[in-house]
Protein backbone atom coordinates (compact mmCIF):
# COMPACT_ATOMS: atom_id res chain seq x y z
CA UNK A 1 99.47 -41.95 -34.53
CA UNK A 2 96.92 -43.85 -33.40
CA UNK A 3 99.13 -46.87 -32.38
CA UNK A 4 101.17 -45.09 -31.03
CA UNK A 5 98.13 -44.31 -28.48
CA UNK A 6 97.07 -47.79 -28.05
CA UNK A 7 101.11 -48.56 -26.56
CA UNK A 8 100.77 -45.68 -24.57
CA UNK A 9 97.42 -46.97 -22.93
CA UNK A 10 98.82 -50.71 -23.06
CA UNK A 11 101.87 -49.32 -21.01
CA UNK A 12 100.03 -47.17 -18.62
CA UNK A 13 97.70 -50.21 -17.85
CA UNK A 14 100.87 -52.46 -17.36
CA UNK A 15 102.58 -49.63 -15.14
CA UNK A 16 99.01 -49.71 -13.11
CA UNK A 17 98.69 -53.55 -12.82
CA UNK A 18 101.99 -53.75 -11.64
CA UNK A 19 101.80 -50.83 -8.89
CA UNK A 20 98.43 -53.09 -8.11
CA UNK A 21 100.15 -56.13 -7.76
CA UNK A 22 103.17 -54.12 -5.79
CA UNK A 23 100.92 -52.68 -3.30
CA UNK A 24 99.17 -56.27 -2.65
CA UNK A 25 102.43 -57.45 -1.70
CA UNK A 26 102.95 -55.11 0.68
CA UNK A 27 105.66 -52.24 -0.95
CA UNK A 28 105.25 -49.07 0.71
CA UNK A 29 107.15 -47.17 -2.82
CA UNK A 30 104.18 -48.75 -4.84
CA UNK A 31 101.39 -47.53 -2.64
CA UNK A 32 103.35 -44.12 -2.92
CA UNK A 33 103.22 -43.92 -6.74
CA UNK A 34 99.75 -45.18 -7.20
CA UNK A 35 98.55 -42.28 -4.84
CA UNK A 36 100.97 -39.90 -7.27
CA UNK A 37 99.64 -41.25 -10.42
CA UNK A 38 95.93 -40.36 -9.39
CA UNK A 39 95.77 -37.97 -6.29
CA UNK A 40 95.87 -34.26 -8.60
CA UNK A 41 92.67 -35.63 -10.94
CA UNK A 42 90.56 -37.48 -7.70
CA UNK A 43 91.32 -34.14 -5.85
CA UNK A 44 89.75 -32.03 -8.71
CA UNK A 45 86.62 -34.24 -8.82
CA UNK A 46 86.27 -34.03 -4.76
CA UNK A 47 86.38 -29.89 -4.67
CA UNK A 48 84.11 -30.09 -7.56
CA UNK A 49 81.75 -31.73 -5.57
CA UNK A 50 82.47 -30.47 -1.91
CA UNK A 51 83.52 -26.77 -3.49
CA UNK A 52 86.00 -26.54 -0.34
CA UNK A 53 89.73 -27.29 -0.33
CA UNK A 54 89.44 -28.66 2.83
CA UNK A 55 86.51 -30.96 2.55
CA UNK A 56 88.02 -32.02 -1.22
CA UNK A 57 91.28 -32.90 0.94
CA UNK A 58 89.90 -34.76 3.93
CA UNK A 59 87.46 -36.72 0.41
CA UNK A 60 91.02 -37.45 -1.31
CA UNK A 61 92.44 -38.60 2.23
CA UNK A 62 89.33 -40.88 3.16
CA UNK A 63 89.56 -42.35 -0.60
CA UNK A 64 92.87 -43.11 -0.40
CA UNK A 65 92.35 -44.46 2.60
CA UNK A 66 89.39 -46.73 1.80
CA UNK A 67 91.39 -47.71 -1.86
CA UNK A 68 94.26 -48.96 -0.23
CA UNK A 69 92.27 -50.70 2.16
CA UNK A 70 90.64 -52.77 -0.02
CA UNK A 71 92.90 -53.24 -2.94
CA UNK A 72 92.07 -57.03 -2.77
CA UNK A 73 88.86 -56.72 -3.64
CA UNK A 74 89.98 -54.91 -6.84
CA UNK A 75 88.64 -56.94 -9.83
CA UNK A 76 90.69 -55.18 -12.61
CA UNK A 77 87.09 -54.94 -14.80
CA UNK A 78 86.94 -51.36 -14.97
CA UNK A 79 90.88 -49.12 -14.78
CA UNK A 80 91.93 -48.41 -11.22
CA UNK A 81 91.08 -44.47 -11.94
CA UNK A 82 87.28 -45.15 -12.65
CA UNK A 83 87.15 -47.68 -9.53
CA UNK A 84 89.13 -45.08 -7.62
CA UNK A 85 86.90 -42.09 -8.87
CA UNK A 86 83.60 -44.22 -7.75
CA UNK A 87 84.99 -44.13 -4.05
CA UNK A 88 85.99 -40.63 -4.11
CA UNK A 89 82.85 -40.08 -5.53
CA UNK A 90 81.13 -41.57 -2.42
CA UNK A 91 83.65 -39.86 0.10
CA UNK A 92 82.75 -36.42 -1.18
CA UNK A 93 79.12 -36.82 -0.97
CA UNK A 94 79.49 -38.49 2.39
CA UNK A 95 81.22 -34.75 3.49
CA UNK A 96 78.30 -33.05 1.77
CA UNK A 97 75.91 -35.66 3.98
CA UNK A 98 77.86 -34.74 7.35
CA UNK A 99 77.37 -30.50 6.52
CA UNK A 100 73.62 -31.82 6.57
CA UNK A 101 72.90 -30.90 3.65
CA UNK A 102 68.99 -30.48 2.80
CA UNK A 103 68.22 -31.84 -0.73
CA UNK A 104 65.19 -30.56 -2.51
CA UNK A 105 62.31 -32.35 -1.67
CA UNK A 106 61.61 -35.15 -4.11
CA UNK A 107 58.40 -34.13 -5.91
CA UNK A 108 58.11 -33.96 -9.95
CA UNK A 109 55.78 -30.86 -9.59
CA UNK A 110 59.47 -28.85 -8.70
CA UNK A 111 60.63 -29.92 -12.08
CA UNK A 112 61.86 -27.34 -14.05
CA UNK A 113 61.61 -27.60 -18.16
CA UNK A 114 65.11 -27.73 -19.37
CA UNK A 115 64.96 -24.54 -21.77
CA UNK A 116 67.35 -21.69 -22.86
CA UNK A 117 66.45 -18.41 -22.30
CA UNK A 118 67.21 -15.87 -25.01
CA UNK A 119 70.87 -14.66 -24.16
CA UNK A 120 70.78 -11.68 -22.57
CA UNK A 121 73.99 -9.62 -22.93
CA UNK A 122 77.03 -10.92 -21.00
CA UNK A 123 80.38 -10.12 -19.92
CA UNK A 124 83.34 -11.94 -21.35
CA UNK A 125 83.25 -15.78 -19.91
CA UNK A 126 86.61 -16.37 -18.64
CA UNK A 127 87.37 -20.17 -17.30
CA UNK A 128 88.23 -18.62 -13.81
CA UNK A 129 85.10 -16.70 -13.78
CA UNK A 130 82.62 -19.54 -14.21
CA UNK A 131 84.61 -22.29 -11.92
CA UNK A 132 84.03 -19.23 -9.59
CA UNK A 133 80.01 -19.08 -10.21
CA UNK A 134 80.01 -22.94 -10.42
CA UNK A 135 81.80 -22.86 -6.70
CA UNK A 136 79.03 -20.44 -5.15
CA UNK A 137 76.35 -22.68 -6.07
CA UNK A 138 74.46 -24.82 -3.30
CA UNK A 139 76.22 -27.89 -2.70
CA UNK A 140 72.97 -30.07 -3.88
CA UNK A 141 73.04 -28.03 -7.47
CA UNK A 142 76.98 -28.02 -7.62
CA UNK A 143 77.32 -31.95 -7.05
CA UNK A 144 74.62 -32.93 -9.53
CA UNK A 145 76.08 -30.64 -12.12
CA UNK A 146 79.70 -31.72 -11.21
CA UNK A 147 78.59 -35.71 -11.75
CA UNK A 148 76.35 -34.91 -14.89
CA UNK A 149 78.46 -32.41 -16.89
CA UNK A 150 81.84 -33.01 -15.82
CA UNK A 151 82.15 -36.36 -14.50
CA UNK A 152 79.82 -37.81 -17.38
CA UNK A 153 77.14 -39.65 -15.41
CA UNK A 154 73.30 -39.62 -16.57
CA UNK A 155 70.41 -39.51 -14.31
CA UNK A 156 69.99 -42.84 -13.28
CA UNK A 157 73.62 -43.07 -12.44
CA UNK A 158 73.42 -40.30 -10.46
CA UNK A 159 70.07 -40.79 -8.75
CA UNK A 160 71.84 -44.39 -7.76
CA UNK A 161 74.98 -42.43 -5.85
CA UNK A 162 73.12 -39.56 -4.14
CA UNK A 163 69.96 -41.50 -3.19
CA UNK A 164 67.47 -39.46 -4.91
CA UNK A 165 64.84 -39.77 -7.97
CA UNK A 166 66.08 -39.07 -11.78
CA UNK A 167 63.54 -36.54 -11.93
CA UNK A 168 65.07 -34.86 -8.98
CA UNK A 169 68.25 -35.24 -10.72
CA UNK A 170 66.86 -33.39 -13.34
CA UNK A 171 65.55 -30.61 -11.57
CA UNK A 172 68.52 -29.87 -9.60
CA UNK A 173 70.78 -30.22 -12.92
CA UNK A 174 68.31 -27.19 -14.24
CA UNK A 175 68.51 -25.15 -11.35
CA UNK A 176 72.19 -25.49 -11.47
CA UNK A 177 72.40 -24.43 -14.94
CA UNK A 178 69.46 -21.25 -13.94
CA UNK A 179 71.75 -20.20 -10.95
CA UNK A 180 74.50 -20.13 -13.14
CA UNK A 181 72.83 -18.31 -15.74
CA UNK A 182 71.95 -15.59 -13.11
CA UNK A 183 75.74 -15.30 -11.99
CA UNK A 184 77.18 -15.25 -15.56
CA UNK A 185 74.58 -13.05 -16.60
CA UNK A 186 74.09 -8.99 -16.34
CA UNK A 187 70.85 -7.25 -17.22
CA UNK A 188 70.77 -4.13 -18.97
């Protein structure tokens, strides 16, 4: 089973390297089935972080854009999906930047301790029901949860990308997570 995952991966990178080395020489098809290959996943992570089709499209479309553009430079260190992701990455936030969006102001006395409130009774948690709750949340809180707990960066990572402290990182990660609690949550 297992090797049978390693060909897979083996194959896939071969199938990418030679798109790469397609594109480089100029075919149009390759270009066309690289963008296939990754534009469902990079769109997912750009409305995760914009929260608006539209935005997450014109992200995807700059991306692309910006890729292609500089496939040369291209080292082939890292897969073409996490160099890809970075720059989608930085084309979503660089929406969130035009809105003019105001981050929280950097100071460790807003920290909030990361700690669980007892659970308080709850409706049933459907998937659609929380992407909905995630989607209402400020774009600052919804793009530094969307980088920490779904895209799998830390702090430091993410300080580095939004230009911003790891402690306010931190802080917006547990404001997230309250302002979620408060949406999934119903007093009684």
């Amino acid at each position: 089973m297992q090797r049978k995952h390693i060909n897979y991966l083996e194959r896939s990178l071969n199938i990418e390297r030679e798109l790469i080395a397609r594109c480089l020489a100029g075919h149009r098809d390759a270009y066309h089935r690289l963008y296939k290959m990754y534009a469902r996943s990079m769109f997912n992570v750009c409305y995760r972080i914009t929260g608006k089709v539209e935005d997450a499209e014109d992200a995807l479309q700059d991306a692309f854009i910006s890729a292609f553009g500089h496939l040369h430079s291209y080292r082939a260190d890292a897969t073409f999906g996490a160099w890809l992701k970075r720059i989608v990455i930085n084309k979503s936030i660089n929406i969130l930047k035009k809105r003019q969006q105001e981050w929280i102001a950097d100071s460790d006395e807003l920290d909030i301790p990361d700690t669980d409130p007892e659970p308080v009774y709850m409706e049933e948690l459907t998937v659609d029901r929380v992407k909905k709750a995630i989607e209402e949340l400020p774009d600052g809180y919804r793009t530094v949860l969307s980088l920490y707990l779904l895209e799998g960066y830390d702090h430091q990572e993410i300080a580095g990308i939004l230009g911003i402290t790891e402690s306010t990182s931190k802080s917006q990660l547990n404001r997230a997570k309250g302002k979620l609690r408060e949406k999934l949550t119903i007093r009684i």
